[in-house]
Protein backbone atom coordinates (compact mmCIF):
# COMPACT_ATOMS: atom_id res chain seq x y z
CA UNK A 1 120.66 -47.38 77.08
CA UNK A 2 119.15 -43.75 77.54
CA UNK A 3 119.56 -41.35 74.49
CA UNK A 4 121.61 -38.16 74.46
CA UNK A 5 120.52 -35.01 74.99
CA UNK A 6 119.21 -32.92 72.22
CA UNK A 7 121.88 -30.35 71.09
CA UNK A 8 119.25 -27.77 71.05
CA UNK A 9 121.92 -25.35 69.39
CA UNK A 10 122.18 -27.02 66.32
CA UNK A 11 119.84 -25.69 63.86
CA UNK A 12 119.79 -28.66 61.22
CA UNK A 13 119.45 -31.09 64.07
CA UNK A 14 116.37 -29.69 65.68
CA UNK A 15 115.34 -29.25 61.87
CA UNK A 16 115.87 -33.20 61.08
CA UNK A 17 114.09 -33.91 64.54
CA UNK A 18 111.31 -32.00 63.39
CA UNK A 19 110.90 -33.53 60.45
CA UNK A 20 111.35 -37.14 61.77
CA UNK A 21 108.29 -36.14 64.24
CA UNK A 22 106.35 -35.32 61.13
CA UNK A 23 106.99 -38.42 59.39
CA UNK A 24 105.86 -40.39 62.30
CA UNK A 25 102.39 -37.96 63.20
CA UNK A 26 101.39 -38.47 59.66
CA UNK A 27 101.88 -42.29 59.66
CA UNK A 28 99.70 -42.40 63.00
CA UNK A 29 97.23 -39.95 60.82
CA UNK A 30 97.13 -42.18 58.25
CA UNK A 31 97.24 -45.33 60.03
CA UNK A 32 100.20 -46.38 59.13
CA UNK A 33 102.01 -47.30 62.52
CA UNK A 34 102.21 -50.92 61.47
CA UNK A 35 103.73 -49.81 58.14
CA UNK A 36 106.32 -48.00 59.56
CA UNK A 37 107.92 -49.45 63.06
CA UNK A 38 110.99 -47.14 61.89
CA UNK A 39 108.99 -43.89 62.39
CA UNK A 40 107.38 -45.11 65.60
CA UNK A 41 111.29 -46.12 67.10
CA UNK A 42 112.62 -42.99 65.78
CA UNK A 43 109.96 -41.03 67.67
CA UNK A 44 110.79 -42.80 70.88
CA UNK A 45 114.31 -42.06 70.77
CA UNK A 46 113.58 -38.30 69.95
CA UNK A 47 110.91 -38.10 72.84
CA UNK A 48 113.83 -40.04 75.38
CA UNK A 49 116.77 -37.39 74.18
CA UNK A 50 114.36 -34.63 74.45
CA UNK A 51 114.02 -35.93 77.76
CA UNK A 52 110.05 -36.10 77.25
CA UNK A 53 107.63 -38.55 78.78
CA UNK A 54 106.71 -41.47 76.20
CA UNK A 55 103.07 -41.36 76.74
CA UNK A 56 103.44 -38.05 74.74
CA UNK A 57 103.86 -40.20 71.84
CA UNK A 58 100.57 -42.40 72.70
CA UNK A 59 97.57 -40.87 70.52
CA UNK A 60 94.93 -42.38 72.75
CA UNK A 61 95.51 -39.73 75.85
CA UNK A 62 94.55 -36.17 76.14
CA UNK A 63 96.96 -33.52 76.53
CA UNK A 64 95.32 -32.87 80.14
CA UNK A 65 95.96 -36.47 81.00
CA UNK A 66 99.47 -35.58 80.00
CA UNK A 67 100.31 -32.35 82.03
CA UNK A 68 98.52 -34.43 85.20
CA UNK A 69 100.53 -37.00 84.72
CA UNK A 70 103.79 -35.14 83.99
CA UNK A 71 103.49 -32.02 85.47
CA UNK A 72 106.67 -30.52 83.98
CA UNK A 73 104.59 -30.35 80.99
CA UNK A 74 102.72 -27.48 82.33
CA UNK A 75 104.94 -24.31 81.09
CA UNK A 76 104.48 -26.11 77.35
CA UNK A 77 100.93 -26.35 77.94
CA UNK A 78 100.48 -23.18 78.68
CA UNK A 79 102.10 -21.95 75.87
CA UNK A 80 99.93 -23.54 73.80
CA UNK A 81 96.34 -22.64 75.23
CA UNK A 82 94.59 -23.60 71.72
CA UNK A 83 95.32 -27.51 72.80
């Protein structure tokens, strides 16, 4: 079943997505992906409703990787030239 949109005008959402994100980056910083399966479904279902590619979630390819694979990626990219 796909995931719903983001309601990107909802403030505390976006906030609580944020923060779920977070969670799961500092388990994967930590090592801690086994730990917490939660953090790593969560993620997944954020990444689907934000309508974003999985393989953003994978820490084992490069951001370049990324925007060749997905090229809709490239306005974000940009954005973000310190990556």
């Amino acid at each position: 079943m796909a995931a719903a949109p983001l309601d990107t005008r909802d403030p505390a959402l976006l906030q609580r997505t944020r923060q779920g994100l977070y969670w799961r980056l500092m388990s994967a910083l930590f090592e801690e992906g086994d730990a917490a399966p939660n953090l790593e479904s969560l993620a997944g279902e954020l990444a689907a409703a934000a309508g974003l590619p999985k393989e953003l979630l994978d820490p084992k390819i490069s951001i370049d990787a990324l925007v060749a694979r997905f090229p809709k990626l490239k306005p974000d990219r940009a954005a973000a030239p310190w990556l």
